[in-house]
Structures are given as C-alpha cells and as structure tokens.
N, C-alpha and C. Protein backbone atom coordinates (compact mmCIF):
# COMPACT_ATOMS: atom_id res chain seq x y z
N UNK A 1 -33.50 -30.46 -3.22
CA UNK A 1 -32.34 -31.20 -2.76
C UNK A 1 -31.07 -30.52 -3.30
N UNK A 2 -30.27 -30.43 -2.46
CA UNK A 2 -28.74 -30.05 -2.62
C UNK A 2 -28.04 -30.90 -3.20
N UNK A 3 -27.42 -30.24 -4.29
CA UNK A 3 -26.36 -31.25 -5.06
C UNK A 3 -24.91 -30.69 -4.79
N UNK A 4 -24.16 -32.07 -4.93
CA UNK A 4 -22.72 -31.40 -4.59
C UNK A 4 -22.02 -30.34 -5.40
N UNK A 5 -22.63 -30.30 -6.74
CA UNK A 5 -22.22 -28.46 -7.20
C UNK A 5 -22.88 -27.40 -6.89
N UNK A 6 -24.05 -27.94 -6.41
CA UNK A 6 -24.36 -26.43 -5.56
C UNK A 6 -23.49 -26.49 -4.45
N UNK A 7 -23.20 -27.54 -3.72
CA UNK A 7 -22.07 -26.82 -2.37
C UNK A 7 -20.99 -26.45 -2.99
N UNK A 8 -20.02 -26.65 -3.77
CA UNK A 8 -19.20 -26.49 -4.45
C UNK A 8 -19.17 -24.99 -4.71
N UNK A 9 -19.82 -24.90 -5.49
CA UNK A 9 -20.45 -23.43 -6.35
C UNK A 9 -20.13 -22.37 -4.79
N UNK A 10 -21.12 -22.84 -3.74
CA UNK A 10 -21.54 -22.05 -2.80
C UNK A 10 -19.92 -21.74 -1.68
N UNK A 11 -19.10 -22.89 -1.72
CA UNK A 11 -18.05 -23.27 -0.98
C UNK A 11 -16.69 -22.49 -1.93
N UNK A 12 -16.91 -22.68 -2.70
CA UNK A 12 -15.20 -22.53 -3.66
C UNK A 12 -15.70 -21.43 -4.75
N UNK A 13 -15.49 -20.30 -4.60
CA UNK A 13 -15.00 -18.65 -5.33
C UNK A 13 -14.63 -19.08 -5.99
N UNK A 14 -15.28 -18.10 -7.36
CA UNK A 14 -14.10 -17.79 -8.58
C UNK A 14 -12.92 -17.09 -8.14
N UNK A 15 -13.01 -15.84 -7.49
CA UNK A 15 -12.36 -15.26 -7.37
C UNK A 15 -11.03 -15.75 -6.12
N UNK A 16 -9.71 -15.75 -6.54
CA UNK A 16 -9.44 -15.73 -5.14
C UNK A 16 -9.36 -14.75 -3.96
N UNK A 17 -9.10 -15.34 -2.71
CA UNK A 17 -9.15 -14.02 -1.94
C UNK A 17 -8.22 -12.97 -1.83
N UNK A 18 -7.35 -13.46 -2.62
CA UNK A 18 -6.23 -12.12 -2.65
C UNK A 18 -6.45 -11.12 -3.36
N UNK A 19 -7.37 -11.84 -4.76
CA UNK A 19 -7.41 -10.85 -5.59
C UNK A 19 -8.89 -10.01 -4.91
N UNK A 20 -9.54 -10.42 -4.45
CA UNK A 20 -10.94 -10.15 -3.97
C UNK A 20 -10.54 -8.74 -2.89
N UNK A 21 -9.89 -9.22 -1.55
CA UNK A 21 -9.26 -8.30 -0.79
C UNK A 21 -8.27 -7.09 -1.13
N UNK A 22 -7.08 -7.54 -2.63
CA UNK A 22 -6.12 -6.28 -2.89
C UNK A 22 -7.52 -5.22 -3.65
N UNK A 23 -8.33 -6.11 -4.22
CA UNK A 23 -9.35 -4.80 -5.33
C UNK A 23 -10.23 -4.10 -3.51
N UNK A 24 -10.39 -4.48 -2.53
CA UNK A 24 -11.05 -3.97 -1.19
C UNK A 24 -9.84 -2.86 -0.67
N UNK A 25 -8.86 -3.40 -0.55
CA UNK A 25 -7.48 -2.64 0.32
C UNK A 25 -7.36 -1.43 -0.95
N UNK A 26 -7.07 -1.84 -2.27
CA UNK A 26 -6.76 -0.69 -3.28
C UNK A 26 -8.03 0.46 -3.36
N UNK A 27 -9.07 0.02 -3.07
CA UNK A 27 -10.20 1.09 -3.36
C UNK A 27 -10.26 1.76 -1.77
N UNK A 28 -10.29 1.32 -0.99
CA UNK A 28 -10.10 2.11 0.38
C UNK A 28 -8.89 3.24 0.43
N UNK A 29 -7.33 2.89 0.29
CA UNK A 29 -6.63 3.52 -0.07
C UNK A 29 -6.59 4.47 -0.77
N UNK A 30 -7.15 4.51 -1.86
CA UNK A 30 -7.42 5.24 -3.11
C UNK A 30 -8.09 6.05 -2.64
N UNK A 31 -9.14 6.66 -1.73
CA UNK A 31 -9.83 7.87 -1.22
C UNK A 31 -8.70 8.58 -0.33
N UNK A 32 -7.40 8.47 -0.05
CA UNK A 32 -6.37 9.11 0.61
C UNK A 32 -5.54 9.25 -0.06
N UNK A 33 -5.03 8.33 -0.94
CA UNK A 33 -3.79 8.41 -2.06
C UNK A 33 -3.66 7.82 -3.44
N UNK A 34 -3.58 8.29 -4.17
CA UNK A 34 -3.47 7.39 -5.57
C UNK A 34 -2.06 7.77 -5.85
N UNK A 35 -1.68 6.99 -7.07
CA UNK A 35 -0.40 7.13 -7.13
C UNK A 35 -0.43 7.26 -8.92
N UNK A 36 0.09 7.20 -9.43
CA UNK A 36 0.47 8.05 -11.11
C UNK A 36 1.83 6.57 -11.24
N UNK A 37 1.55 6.45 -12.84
CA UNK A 37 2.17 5.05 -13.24
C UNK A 37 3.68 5.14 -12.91
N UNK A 38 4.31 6.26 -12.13
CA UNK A 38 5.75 5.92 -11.92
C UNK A 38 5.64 5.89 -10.65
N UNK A 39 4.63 5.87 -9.57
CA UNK A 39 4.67 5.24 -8.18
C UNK A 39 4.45 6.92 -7.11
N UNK A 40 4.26 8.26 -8.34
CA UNK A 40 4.41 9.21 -7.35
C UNK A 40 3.19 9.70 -6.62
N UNK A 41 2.79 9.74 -5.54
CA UNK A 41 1.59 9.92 -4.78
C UNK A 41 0.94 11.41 -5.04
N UNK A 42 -0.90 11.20 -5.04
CA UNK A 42 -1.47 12.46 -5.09
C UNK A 42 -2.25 12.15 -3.83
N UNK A 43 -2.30 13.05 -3.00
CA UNK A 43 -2.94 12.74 -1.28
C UNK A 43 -4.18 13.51 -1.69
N UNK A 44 -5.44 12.49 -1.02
CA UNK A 44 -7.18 13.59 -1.27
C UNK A 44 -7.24 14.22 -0.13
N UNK A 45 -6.44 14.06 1.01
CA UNK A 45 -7.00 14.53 2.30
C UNK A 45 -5.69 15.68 3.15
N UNK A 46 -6.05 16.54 3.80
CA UNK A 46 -5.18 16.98 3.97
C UNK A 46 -4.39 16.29 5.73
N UNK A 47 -3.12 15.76 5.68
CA UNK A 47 -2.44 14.50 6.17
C UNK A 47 -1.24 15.21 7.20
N UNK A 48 -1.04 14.64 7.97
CA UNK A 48 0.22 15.04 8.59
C UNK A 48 1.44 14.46 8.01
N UNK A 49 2.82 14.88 7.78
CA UNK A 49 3.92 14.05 7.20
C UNK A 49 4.01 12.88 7.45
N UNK A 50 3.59 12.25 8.73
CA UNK A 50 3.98 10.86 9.14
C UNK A 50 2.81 9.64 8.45
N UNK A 51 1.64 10.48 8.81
CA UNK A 51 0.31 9.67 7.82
C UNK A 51 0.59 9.72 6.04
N UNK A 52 0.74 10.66 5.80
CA UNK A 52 1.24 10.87 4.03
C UNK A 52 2.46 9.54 3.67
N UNK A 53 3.71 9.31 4.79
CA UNK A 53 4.70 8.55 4.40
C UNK A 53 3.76 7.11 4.61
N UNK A 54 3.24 6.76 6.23
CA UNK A 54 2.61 5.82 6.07
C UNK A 54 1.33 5.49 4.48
N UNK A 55 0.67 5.75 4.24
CA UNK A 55 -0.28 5.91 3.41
C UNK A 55 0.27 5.74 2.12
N UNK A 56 1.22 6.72 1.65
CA UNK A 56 2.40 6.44 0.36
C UNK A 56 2.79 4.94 0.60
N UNK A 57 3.37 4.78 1.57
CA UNK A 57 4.07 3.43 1.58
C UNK A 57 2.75 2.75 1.43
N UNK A 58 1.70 2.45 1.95
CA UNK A 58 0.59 1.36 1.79
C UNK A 58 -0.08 1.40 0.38
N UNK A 59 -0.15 2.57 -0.25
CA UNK A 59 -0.85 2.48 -1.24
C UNK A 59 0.93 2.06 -2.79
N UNK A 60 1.67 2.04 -2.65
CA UNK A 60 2.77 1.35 -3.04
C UNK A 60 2.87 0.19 -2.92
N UNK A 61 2.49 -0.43 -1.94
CA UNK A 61 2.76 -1.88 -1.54
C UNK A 61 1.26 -2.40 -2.15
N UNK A 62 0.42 -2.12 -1.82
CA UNK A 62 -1.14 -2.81 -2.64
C UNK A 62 -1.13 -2.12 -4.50
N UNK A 63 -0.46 -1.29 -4.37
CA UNK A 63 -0.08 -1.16 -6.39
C UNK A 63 0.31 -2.08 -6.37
N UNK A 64 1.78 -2.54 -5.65
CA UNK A 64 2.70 -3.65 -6.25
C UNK A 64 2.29 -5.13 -6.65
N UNK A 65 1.08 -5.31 -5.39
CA UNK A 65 0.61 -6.45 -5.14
C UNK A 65 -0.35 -6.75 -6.57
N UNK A 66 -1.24 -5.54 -6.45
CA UNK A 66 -2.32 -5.84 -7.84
C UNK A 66 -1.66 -5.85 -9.02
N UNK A 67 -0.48 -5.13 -9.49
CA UNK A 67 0.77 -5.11 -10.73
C UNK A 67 0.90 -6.51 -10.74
N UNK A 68 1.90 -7.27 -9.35
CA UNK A 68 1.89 -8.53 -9.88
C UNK A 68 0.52 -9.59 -10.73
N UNK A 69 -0.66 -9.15 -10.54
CA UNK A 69 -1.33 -9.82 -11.32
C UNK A 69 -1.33 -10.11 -12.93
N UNK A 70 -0.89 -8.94 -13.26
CA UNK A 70 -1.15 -8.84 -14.66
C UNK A 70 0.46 -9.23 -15.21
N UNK A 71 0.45 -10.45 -15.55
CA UNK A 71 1.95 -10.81 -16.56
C UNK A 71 1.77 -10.28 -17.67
N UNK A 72 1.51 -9.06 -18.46
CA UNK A 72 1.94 -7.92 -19.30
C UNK A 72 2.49 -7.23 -19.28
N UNK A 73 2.74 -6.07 -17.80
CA UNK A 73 3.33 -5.59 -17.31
C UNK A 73 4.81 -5.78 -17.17
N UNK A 74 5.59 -5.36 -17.62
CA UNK A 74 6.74 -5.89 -17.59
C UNK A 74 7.46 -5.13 -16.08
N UNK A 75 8.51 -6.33 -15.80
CA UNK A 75 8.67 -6.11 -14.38
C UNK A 75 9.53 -4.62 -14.04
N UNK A 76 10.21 -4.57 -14.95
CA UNK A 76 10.58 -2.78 -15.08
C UNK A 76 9.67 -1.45 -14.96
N UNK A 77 8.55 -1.98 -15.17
CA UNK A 77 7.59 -0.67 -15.33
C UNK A 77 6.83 -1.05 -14.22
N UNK A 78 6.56 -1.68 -13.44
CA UNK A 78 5.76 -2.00 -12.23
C UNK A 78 6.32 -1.30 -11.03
N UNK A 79 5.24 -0.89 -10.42
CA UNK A 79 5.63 0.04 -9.30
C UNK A 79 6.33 -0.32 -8.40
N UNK A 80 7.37 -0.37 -7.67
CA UNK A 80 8.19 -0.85 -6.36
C UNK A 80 7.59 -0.64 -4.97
N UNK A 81 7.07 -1.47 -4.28
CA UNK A 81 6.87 -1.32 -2.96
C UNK A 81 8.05 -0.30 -2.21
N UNK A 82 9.19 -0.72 -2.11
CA UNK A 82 10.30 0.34 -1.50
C UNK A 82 10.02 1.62 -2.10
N UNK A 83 10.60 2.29 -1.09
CA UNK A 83 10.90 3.86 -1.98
C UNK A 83 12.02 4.35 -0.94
N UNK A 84 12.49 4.80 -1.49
CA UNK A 84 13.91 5.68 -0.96
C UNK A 84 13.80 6.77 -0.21
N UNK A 85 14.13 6.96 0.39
CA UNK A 85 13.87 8.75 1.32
C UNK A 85 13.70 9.84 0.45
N UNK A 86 14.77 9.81 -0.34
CA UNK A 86 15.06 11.07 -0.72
C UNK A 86 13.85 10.96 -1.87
N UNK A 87 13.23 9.58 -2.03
CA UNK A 87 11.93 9.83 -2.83
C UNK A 87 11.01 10.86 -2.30
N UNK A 88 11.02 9.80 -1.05
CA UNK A 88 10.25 10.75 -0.28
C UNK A 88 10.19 12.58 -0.12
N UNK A 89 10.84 12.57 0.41
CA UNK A 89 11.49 14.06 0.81
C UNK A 89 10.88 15.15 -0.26
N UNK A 90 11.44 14.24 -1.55
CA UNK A 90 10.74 14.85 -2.58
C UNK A 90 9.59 15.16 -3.39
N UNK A 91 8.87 14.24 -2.95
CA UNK A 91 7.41 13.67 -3.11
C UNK A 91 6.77 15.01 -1.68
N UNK A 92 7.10 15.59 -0.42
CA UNK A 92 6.74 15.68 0.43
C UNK A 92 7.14 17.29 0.60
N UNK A 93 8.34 17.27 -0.26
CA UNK A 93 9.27 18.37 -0.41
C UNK A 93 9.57 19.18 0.94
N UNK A 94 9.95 18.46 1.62
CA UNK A 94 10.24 18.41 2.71
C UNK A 94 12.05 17.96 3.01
N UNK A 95 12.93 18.40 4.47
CA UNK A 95 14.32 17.71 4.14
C UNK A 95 14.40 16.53 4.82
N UNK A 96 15.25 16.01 3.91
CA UNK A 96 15.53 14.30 3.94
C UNK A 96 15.96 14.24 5.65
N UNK A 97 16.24 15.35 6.70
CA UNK A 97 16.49 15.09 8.06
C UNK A 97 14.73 14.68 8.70
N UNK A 98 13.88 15.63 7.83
CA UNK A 98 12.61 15.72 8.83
C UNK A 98 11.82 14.25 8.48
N UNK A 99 12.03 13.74 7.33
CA UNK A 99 11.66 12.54 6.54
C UNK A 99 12.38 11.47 7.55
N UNK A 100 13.60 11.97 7.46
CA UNK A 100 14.18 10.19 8.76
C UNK A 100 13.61 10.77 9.84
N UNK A 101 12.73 11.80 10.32
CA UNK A 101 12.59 11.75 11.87
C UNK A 101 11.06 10.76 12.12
N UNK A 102 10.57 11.44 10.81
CA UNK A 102 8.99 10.47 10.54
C UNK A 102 9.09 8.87 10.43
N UNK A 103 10.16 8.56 9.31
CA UNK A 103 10.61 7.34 9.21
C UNK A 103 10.96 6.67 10.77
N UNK A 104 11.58 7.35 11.28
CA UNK A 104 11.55 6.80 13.08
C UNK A 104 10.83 6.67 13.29
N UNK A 105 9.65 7.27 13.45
CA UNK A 105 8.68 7.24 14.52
C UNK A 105 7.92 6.33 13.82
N UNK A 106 7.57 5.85 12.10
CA UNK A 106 7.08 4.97 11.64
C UNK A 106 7.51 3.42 12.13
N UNK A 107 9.25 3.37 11.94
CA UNK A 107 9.55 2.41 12.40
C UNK A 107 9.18 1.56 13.84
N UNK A 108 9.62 2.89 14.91
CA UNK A 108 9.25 2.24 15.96
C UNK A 108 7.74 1.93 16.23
N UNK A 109 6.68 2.38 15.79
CA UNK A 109 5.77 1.83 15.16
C UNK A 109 5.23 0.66 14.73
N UNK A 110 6.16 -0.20 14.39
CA UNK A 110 6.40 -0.88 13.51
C UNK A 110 5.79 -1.26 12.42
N UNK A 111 5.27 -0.13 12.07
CA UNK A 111 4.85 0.22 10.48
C UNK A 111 5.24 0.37 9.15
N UNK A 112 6.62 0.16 9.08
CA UNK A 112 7.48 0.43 8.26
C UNK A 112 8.82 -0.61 8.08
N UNK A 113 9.11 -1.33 7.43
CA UNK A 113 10.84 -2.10 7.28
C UNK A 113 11.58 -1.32 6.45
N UNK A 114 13.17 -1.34 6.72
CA UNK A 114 14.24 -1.06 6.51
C UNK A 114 14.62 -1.95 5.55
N UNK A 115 15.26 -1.83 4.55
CA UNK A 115 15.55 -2.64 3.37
C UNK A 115 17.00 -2.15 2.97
N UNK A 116 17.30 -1.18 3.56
CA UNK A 116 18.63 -0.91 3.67
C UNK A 116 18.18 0.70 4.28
N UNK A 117 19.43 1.63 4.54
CA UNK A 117 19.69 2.76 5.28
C UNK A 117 18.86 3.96 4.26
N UNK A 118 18.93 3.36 3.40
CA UNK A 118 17.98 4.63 2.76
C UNK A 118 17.09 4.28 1.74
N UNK A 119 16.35 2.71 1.92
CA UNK A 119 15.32 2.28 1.59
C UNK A 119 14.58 1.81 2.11
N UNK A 120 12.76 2.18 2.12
CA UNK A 120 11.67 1.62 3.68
C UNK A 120 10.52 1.00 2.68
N UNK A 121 9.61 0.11 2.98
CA UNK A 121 8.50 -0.02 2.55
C UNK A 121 7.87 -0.07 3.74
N UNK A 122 6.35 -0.80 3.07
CA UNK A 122 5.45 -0.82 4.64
C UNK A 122 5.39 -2.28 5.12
N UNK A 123 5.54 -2.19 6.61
CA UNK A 123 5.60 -3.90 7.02
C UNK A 123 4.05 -4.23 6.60
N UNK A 124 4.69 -5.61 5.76
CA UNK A 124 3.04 -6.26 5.29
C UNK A 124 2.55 -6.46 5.95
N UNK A 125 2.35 -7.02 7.59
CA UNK A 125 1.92 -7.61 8.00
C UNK A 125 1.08 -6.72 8.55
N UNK A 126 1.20 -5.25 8.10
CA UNK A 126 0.23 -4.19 9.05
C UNK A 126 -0.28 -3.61 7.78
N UNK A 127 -0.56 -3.92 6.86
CA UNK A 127 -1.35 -3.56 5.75
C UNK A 127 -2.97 -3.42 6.00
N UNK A 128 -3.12 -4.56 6.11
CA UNK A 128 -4.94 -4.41 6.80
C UNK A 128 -5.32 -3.50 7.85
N UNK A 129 -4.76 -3.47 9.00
CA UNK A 129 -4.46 -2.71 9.94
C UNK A 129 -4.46 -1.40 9.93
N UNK A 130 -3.59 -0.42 8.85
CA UNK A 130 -3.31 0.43 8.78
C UNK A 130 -4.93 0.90 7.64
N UNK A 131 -5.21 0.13 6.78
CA UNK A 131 -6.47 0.58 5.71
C UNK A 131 -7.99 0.69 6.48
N UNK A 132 -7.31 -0.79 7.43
CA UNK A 132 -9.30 -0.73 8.16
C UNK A 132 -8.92 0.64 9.08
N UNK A 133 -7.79 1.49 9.75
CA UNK A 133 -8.11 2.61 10.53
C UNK A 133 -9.11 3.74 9.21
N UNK A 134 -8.85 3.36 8.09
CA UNK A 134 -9.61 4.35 7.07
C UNK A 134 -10.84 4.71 7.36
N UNK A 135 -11.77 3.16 7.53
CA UNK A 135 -12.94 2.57 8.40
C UNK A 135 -13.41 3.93 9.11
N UNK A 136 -12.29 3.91 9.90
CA UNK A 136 -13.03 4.99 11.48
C UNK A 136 -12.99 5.96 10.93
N UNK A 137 -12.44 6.88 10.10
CA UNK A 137 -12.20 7.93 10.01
C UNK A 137 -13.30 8.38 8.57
N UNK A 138 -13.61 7.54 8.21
CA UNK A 138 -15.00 7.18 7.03
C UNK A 138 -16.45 8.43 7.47
C-alpha cells in the first residue's frame, strides 16, 4: 500500500528544477565553450564568428544563472550575462565593425537583446533552444 510520503517523495524533488536544468544547460554548453572566472571564453570546437558570439553569450548567461546560486560569491566577482562588443571583438580578435555585423544578424535572429548600443546578452527566452541545437550536432 501507498502512503502519502511515498507520493510525496515520488511527486515533490529535492532538487529544484532550475537548479536541476542550469547543471543540464551548463554541462551541454561546456563541450563548446567554457569560460575562465572573469567571463572570458575558451571555444572546443572549431565555430563560425556568429556561433562563437551566440554560444559566448549562452554560456555567460547559464554562468550567471548558476553564480546566482551560491550567496558567497560576491556580486562583483560574478560573471555578467552582458558583454560589450568591444569585449567581444576582443575575445574574437576580430574588428568591432565585423562583430556589429554578426551582432545583426544575431539580433534579427532574435537571439540576442540590446541593453544599450554597445551592450548584448542572449535573449533568455531562446536559451533552451539554442543548447538543445547542441543535441543534433552531438
């Protein structure tokens, strides 16, 4: 016979699902990009500029997300979802013209938000989206 803490048990996770899914999204990511404790990207695969900016930006935004977990971290040293072009550019070493042409084509995309004229992160809402294409390419 079933007792109501076994449904319980069986119904209601320790874990929640955010934290369950960012440790799924961060380890998928992580076979294309890791990033080094000041947010700067090392790519495993060899990427076209527009996939490298996308990918940078996603694996930035799921650092940020798993950072917020840990209240030790002080909020100064936690990685920023945004990054600036000329981060970019530099990270890519590439010029900050060919970086806004990618950034276009990300945007219209709509893979990417504007946070001002020379700051982008990745639109959250295409986070999953952009990690499960990892999936196919697996």
């Amino acid at each position: 016979m079933t007792t109501l803490e076994d449904v319980r048990k069986s119904l209601i996770k320790e874990e929640s699902f955010q934290e369950k899914e960012l440790k799924e999204l961060g380890e998928k990511i992580a076979k294309i990009c890791t990033l080094d404790k000041d947010g700067n990207a090392l790519f495993h695969r060899d990427l076209s500029e527009k996939d490298k900016i996308k990918y940078f930006l996603t694996a930035r935004f799921i650092a940020r997300k798993i950072e917020d977990f840990f209240e030790d971290i002080p909020e100064e040293k936690k990685i920023k979802a945004e990054v600036k072009k000329k981060e970019i550019a530099r990270l890519l070493k590439k010029p900050k013209e060919q970086i806004r042409a990618r950034l276009s084509d990300l945007r219209k995309e709509g893979l990417i938000e504007d946070i001002d004229r020379n700051t982008h992160k990745i639109n959250a809402l295409k986070v999953y989206e952009i990690v499960k294409e990892l999936d196919k390419n697996d």
